[in-house]
N, C-alpha and C. Protein backbone atom coordinates (compact mmCIF):
# COMPACT_ATOMS: atom_id res chain seq x y z
N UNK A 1 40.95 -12.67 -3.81
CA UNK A 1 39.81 -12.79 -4.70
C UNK A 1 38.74 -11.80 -4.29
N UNK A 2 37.76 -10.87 -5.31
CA UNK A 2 36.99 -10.13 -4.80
C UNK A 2 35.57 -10.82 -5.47
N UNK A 3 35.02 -10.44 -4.31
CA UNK A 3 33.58 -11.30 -4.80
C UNK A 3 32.61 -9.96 -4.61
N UNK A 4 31.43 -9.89 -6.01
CA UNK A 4 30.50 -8.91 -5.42
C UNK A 4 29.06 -10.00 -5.31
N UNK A 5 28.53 -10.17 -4.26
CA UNK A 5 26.90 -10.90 -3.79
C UNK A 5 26.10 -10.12 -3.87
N UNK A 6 25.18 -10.63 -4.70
CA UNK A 6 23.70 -10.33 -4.82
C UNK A 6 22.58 -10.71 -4.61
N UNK A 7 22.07 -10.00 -3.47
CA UNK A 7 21.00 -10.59 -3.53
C UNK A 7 19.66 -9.86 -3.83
N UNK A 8 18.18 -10.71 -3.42
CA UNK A 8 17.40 -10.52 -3.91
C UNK A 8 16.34 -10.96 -2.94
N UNK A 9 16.12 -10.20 -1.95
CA UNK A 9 15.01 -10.15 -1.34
C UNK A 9 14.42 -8.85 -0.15
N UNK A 10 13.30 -9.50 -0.23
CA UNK A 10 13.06 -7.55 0.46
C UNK A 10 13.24 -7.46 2.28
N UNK A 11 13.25 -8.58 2.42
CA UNK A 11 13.79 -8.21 3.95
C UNK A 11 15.17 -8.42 4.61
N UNK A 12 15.48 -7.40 4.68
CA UNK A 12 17.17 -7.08 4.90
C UNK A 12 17.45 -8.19 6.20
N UNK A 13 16.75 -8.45 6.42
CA UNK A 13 17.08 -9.42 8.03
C UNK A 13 17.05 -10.52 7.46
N UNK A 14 16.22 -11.19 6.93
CA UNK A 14 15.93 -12.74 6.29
C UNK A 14 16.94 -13.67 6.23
N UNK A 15 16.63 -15.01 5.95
CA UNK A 15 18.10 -16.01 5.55
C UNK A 15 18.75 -15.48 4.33
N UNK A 16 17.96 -14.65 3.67
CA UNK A 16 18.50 -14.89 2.31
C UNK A 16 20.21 -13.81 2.25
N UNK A 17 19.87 -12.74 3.27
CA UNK A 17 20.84 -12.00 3.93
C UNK A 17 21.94 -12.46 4.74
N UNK A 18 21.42 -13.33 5.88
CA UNK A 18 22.29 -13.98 6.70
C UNK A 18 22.98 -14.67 5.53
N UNK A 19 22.63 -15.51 4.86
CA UNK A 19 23.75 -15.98 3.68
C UNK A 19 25.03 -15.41 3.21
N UNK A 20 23.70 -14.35 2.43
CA UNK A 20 25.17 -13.41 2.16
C UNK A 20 26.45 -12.87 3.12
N UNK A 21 25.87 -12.43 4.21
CA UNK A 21 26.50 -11.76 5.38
C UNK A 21 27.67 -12.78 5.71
N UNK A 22 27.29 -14.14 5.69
CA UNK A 22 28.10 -15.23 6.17
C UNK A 22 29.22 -15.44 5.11
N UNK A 23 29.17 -15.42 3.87
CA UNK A 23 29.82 -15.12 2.87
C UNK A 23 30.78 -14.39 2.89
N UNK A 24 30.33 -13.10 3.39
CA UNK A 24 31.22 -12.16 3.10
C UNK A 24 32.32 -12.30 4.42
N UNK A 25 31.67 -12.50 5.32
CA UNK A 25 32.73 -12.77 6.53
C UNK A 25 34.15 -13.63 6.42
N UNK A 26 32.73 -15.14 5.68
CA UNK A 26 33.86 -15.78 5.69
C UNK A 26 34.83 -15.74 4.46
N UNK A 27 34.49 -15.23 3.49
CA UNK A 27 35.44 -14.35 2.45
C UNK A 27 36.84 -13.48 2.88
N UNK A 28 36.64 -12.99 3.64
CA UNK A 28 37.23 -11.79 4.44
C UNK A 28 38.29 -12.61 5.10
N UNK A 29 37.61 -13.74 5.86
CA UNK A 29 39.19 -14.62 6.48
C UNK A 29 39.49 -15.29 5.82
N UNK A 30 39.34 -15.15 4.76
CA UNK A 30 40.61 -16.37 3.79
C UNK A 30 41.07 -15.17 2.97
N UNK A 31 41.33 -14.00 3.39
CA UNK A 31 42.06 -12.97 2.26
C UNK A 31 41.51 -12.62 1.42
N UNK A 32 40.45 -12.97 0.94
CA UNK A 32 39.78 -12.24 0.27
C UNK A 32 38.83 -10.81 0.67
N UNK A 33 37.93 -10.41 -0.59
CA UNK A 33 37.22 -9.18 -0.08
C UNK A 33 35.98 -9.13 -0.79
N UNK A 34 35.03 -8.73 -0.29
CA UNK A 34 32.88 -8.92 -1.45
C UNK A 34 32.23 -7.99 -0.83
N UNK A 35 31.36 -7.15 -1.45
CA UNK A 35 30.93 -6.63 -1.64
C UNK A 35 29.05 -6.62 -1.56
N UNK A 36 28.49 -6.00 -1.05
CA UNK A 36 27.38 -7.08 -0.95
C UNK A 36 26.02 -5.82 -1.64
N UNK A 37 25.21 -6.34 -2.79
CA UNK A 37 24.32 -5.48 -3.14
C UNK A 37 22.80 -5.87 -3.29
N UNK A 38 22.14 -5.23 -2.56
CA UNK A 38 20.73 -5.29 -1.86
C UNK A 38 20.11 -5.00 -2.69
N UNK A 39 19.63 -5.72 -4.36
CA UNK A 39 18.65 -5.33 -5.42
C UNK A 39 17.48 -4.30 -4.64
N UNK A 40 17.15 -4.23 -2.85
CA UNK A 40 15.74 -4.19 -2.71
C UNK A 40 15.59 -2.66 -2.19
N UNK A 41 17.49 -2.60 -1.81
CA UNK A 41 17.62 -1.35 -1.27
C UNK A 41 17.34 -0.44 -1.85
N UNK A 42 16.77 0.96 -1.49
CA UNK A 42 16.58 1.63 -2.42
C UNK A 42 18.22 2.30 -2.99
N UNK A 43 19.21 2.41 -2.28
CA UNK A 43 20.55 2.93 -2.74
C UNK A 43 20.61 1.98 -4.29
N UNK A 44 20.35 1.01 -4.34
CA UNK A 44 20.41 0.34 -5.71
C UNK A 44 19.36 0.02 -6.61
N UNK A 45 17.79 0.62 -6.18
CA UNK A 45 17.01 0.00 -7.28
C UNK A 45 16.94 0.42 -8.32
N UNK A 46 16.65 0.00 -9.56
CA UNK A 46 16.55 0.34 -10.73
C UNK A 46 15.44 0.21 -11.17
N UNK A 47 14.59 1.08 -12.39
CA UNK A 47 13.77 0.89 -12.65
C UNK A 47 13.31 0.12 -13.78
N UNK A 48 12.67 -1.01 -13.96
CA UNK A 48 12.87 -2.17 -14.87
C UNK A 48 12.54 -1.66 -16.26
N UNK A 49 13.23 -2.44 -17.16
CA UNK A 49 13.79 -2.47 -17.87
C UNK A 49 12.67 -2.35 -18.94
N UNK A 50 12.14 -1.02 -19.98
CA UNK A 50 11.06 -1.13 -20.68
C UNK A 50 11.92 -0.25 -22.08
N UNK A 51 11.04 -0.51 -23.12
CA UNK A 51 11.10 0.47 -24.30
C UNK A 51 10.02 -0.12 -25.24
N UNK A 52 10.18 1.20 -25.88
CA UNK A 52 8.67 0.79 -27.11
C UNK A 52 9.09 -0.24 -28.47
N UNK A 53 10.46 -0.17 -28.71
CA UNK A 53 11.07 -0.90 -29.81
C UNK A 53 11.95 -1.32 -29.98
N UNK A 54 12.19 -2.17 -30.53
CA UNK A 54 14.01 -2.51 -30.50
C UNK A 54 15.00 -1.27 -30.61
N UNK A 55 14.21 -0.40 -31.57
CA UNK A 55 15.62 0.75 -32.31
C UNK A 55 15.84 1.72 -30.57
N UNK A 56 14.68 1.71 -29.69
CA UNK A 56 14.55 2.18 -28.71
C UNK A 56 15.95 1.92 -27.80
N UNK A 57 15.49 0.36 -27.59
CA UNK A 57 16.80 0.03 -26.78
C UNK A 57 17.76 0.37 -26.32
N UNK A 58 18.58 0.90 -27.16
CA UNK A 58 20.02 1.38 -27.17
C UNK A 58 19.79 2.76 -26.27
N UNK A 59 18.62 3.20 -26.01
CA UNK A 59 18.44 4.36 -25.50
C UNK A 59 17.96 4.29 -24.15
N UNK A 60 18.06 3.21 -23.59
CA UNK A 60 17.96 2.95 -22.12
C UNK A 60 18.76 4.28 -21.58
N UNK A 61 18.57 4.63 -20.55
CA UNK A 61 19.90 5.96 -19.77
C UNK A 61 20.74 4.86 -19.19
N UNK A 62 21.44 5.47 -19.43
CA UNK A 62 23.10 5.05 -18.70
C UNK A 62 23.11 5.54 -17.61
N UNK A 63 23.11 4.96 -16.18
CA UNK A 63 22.42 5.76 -14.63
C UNK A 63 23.91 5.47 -14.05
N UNK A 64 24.47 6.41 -13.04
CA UNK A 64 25.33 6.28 -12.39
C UNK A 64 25.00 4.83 -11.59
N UNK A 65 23.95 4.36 -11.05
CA UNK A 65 23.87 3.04 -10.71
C UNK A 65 24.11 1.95 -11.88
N UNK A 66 23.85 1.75 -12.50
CA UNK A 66 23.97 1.19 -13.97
C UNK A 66 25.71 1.37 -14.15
N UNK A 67 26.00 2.65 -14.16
CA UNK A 67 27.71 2.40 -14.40
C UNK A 67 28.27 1.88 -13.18
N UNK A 68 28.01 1.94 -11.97
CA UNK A 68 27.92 1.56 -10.90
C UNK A 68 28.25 -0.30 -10.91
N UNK A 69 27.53 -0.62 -10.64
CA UNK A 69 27.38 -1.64 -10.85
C UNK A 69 27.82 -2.59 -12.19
N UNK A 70 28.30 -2.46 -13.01
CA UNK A 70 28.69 -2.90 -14.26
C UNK A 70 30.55 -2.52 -14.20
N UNK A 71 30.98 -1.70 -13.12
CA UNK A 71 32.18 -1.55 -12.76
C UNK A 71 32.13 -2.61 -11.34
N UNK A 72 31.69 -2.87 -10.73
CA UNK A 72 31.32 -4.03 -9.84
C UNK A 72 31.79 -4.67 -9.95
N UNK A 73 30.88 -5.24 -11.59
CA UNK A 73 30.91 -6.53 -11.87
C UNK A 73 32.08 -6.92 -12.58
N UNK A 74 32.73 -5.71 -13.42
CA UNK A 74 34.22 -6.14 -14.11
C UNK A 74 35.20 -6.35 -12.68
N UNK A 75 35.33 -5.48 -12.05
CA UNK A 75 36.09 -5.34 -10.78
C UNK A 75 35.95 -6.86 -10.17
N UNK A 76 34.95 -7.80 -9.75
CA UNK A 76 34.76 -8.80 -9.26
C UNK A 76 35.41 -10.27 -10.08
N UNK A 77 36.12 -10.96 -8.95
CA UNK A 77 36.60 -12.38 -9.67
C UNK A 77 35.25 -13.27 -9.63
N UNK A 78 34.39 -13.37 -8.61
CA UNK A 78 33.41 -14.15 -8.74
C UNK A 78 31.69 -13.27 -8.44
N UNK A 79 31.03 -13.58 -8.87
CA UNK A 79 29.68 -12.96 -8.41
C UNK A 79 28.77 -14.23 -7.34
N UNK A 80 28.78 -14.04 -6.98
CA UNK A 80 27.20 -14.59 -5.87
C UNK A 80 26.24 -13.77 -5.67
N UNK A 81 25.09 -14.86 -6.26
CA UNK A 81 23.80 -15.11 -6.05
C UNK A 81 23.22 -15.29 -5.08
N UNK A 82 22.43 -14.72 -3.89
CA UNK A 82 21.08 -15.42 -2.99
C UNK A 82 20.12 -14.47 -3.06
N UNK A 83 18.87 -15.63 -3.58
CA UNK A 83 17.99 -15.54 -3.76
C UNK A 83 16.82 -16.32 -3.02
N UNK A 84 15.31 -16.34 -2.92
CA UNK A 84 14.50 -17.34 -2.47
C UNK A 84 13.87 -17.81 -4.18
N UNK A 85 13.57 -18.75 -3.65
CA UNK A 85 12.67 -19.23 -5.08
C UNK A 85 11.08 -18.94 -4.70
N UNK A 86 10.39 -18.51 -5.78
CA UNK A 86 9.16 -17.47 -5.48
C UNK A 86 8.71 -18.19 -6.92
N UNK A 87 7.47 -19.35 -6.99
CA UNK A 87 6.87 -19.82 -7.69
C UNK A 87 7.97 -20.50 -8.82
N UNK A 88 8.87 -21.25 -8.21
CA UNK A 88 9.89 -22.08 -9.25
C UNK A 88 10.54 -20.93 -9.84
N UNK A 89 10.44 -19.64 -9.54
CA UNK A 89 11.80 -18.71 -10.05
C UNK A 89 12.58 -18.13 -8.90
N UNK A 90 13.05 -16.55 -9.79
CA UNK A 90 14.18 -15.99 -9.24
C UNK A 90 13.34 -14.80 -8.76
N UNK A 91 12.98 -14.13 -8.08
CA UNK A 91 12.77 -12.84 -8.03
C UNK A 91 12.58 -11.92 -9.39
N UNK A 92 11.98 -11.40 -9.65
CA UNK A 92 11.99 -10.57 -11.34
C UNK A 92 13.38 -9.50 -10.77
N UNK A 93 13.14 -9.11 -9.96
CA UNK A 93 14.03 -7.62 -9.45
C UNK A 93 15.82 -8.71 -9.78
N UNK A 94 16.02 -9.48 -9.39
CA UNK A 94 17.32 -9.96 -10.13
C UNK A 94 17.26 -10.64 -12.07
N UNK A 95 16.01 -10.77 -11.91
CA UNK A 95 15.74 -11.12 -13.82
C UNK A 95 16.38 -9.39 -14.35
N UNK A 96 15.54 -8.42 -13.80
CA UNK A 96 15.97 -7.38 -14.05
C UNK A 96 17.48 -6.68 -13.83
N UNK A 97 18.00 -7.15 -12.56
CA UNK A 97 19.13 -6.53 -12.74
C UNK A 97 20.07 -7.04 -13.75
N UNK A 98 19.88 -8.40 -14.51
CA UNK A 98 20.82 -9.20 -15.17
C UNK A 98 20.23 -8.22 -16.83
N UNK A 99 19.27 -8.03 -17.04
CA UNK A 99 18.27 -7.42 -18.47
C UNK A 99 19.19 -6.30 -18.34
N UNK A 100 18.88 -5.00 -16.87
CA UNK A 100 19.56 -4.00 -17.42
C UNK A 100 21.26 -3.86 -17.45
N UNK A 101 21.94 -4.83 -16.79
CA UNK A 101 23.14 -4.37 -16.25
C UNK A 101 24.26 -5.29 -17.27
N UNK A 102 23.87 -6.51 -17.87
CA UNK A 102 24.37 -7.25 -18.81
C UNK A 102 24.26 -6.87 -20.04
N UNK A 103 24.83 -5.67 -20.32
CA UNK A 103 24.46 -5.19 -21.61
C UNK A 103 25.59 -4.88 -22.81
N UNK A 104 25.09 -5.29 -24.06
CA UNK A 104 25.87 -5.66 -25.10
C UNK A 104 27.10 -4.88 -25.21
N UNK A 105 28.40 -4.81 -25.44
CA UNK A 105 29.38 -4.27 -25.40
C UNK A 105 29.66 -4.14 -23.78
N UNK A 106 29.23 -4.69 -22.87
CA UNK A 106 30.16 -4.44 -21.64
C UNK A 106 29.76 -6.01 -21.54
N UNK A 107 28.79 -6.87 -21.34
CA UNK A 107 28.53 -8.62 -20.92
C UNK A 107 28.85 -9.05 -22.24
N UNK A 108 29.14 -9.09 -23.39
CA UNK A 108 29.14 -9.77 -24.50
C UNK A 108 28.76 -8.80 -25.98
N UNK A 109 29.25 -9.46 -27.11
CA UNK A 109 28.82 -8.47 -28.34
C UNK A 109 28.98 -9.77 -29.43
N UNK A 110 28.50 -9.42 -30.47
CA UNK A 110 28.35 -10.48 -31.56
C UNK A 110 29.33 -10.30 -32.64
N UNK A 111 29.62 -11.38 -33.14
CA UNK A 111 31.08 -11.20 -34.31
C UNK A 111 30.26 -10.61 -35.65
N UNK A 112 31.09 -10.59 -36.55
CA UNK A 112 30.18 -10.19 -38.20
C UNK A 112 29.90 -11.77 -38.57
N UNK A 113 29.90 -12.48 -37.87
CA UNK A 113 28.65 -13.90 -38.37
C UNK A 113 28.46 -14.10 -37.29
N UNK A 114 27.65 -13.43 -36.62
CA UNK A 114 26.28 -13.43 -35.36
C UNK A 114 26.71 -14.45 -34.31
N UNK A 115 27.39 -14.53 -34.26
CA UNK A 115 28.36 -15.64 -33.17
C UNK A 115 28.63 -14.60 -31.42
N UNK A 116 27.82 -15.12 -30.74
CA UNK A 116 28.07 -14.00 -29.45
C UNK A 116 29.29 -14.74 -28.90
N UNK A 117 30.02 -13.63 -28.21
CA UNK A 117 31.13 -14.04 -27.27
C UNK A 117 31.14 -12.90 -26.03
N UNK A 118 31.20 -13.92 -25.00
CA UNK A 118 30.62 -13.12 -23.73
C UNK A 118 32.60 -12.18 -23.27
N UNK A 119 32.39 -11.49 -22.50
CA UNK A 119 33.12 -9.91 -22.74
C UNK A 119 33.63 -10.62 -21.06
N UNK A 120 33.12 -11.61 -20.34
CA UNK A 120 33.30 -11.22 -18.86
C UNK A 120 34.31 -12.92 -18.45
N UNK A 121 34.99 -13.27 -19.40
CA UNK A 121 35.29 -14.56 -18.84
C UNK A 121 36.50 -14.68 -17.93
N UNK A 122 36.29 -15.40 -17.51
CA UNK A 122 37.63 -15.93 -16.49
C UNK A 122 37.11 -15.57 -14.75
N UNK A 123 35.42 -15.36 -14.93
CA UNK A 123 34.84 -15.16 -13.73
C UNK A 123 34.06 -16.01 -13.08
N UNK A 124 34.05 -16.65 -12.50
CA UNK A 124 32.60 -17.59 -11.69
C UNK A 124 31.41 -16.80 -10.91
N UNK A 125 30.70 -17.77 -10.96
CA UNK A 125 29.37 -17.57 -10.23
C UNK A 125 29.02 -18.66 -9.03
N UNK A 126 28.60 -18.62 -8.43
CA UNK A 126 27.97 -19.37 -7.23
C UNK A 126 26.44 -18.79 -6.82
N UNK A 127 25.57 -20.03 -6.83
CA UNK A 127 24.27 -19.39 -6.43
C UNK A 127 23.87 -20.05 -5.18
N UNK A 128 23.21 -19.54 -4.57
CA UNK A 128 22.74 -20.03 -3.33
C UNK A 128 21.28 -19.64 -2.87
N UNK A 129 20.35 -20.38 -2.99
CA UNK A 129 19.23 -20.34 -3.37
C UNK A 129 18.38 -20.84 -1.84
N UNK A 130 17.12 -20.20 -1.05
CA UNK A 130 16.46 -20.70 -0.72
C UNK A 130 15.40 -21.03 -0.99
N UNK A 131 14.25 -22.05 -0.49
CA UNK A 131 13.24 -22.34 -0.54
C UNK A 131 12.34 -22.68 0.31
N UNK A 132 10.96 -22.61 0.47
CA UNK A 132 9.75 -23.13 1.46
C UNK A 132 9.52 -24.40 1.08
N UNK A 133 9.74 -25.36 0.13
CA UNK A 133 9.07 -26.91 -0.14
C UNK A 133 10.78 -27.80 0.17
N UNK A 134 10.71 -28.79 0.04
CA UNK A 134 11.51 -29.52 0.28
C UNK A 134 12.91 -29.50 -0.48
N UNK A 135 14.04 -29.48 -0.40
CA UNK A 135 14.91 -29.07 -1.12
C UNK A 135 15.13 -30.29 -1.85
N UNK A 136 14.74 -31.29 -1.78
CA UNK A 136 14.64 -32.40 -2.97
C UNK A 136 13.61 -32.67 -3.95
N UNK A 137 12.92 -31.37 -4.01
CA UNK A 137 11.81 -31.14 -4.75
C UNK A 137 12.27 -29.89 -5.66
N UNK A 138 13.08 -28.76 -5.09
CA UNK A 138 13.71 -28.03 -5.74
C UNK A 138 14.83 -28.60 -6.96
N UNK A 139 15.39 -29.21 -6.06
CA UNK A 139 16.36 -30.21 -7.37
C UNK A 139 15.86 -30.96 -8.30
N UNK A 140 14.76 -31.07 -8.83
CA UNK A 140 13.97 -31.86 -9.89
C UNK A 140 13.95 -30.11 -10.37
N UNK A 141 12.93 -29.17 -9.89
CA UNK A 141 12.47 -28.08 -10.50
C UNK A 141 13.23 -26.85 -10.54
N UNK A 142 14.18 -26.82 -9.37
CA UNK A 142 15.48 -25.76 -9.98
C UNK A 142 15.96 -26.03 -10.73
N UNK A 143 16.63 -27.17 -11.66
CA UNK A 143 17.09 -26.94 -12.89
C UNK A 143 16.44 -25.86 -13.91
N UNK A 144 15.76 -25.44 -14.40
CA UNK A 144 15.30 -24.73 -15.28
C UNK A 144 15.67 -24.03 -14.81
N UNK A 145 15.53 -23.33 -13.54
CA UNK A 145 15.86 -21.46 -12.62
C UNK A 145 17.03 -21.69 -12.82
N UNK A 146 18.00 -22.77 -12.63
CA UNK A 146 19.83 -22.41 -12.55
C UNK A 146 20.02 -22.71 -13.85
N UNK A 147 19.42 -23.19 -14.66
CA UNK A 147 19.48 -23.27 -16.10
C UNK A 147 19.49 -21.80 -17.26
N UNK A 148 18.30 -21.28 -16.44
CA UNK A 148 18.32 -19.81 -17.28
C UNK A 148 19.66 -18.83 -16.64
N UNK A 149 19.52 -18.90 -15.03
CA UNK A 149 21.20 -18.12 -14.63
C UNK A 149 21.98 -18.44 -15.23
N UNK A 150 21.97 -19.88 -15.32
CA UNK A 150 23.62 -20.75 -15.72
C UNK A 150 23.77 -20.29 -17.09
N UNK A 151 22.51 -19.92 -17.99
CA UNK A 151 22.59 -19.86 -19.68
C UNK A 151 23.43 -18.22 -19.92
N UNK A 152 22.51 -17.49 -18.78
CA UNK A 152 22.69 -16.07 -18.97
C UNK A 152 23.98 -15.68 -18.56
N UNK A 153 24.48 -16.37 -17.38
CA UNK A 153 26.02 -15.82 -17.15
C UNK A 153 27.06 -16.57 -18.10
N UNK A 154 26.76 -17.66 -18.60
CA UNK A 154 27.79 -18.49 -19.51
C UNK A 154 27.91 -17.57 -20.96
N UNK A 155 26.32 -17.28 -21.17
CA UNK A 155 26.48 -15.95 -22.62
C UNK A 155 27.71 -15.32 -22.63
N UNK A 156 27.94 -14.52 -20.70
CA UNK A 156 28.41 -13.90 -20.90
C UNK A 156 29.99 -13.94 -20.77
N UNK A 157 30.34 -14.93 -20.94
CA UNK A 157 31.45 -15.74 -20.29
C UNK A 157 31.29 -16.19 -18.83
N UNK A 158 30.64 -16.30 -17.86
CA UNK A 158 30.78 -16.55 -16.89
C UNK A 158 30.35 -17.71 -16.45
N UNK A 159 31.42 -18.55 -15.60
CA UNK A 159 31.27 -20.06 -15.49
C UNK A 159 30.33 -20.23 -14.28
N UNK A 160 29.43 -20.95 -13.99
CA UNK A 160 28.67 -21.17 -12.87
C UNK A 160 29.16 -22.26 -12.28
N UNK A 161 30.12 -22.23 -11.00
CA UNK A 161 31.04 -23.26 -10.44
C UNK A 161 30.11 -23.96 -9.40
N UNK A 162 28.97 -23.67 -8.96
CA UNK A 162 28.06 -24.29 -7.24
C UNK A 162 26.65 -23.99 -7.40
N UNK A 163 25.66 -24.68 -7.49
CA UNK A 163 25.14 -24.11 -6.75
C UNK A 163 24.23 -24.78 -5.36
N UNK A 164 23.87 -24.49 -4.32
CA UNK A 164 23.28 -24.80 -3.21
C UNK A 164 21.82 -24.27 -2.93
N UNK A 165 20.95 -24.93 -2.32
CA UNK A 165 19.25 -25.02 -1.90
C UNK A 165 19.50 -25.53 -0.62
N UNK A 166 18.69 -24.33 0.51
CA UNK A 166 18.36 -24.25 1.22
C UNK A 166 16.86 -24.52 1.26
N UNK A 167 16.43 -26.27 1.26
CA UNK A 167 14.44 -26.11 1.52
C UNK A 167 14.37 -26.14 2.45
N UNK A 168 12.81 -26.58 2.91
CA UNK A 168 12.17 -26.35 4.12
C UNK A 168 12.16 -25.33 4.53
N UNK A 169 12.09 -23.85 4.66
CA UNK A 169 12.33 -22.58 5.13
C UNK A 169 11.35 -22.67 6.39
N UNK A 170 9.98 -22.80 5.64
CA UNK A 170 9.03 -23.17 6.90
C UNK A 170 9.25 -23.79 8.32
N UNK A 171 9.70 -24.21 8.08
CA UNK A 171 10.38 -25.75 9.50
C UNK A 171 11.26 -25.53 9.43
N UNK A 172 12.52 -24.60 9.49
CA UNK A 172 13.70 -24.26 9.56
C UNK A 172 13.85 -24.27 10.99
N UNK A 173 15.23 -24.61 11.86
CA UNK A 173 15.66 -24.33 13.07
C UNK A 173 16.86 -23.94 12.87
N UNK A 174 17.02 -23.51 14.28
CA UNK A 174 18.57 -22.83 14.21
C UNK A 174 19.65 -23.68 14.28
N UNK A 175 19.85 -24.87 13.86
CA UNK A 175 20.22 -26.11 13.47
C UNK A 175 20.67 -26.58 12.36
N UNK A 176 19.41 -26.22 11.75
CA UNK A 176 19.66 -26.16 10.18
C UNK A 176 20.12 -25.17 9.40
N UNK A 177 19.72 -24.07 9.56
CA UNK A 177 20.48 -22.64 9.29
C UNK A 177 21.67 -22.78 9.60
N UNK A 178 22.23 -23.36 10.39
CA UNK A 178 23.84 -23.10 10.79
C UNK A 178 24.16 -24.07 9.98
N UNK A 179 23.82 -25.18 9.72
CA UNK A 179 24.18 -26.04 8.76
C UNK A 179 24.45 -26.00 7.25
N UNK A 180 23.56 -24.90 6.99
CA UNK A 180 23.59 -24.38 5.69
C UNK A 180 24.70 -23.42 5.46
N UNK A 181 24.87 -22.66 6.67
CA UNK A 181 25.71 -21.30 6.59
C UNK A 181 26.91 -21.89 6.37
N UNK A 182 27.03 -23.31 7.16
CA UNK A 182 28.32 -23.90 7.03
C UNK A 182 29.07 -24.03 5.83
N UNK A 183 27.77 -24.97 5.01
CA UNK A 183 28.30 -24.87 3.45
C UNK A 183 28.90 -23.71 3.20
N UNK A 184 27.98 -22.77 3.52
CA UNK A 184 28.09 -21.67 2.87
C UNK A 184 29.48 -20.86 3.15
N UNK A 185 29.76 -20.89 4.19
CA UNK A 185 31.37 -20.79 4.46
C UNK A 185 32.33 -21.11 4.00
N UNK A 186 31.87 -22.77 3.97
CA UNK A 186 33.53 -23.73 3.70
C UNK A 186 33.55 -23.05 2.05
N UNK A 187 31.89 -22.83 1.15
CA UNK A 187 32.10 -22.82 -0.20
C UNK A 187 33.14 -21.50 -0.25
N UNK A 188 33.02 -20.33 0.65
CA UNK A 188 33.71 -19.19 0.25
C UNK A 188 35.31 -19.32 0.26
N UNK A 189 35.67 -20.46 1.33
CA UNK A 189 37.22 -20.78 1.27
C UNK A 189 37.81 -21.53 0.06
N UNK A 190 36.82 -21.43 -1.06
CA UNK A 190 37.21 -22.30 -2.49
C UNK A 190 37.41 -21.68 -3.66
């Protein structure tokens, strides 16, 4: 199985990294293989996503990162998500990579009676999310944040099979981090 992880935060050291990192490891010993892409790095940033009009649109540039990445994502059986939650969302820099990189005729296209059908199915998602407030406070108010992922990758065919919250970040020990990573392991052997 090839997995490509994404994440979304600006310090390459952080949990939100160790996640991924742990992922990919433990990906790697169950035969599989992932890929891991650093929205923050500059090797991948993009510049968000603007135009003056709809008719505009279509005229976004097509960036070797952009084809880049959209061969990634066909290439990949599952995608993963880590992110922190930053005022009950996602990072904009992953709102953005999903705006520019999910785009009509490669994530989905519409029938001649306006009926969308997403272009990417038979793929999963897994998100793995941290937070600073209590992670049973996230689960009342992450629904809406895994609600808009869950809406946007299902558009595109893509099933959202997990997802996991890491709270307390603040009061975190190296206790709990390993505890999390654990999940985060056993989830990659699935």
């Amino acid at each position: 199985m090839k997995s490509l992880i994404i994440t979304a935060h600006p310090s390459a050291e952080g949990f939100t990294h160790q996640i991924a990192r742990a992922y990919k490891k433990a990906k790697g010993q169950t035969g599989g293989t992932a890929d891991i892409i650093n929205l923050y790095s500059k090797k991948w940033q993009q510049p968000f996503l603007s135009f003056q009009d709809h008719a505009h649109f279509s005229d976004w540039p097509k960036t070797k990162t952009l084809e880049n990445f959209q061969a990634k994502i066909k290439a990949a059986d599952e995608l993963v998500f880590c992110f922190p939650v930053w005022w009950f969302g996602a990072p904009a820099i992953l709102k953005n990579f999903l705006d520019v990189n999910l785009t009509a005729h490669f994530a989905y296209y519409y029938d001649q009676h306006g009926r969308p059908h997403g272009l990417l199915k038979g793929k999963t998602a897994k998100i793995f999310v941290t937070a600073g407030g209590p992670a049973w406070m996230y689960l009342i108010k992450i629904e809406p944040l895994a609600k808009d992922l869950t809406a946007a990758l299902q558009f595109c065919g893509i099933k959202t099979v997990q997802k996991l919250i890491c709270g307390n970040r603040e009061e975190a020990t190296h206790q709990s981090e390993q505890a999390f990573l654990d999940k985060v392991i056993n989830s990659a052997g699935k």
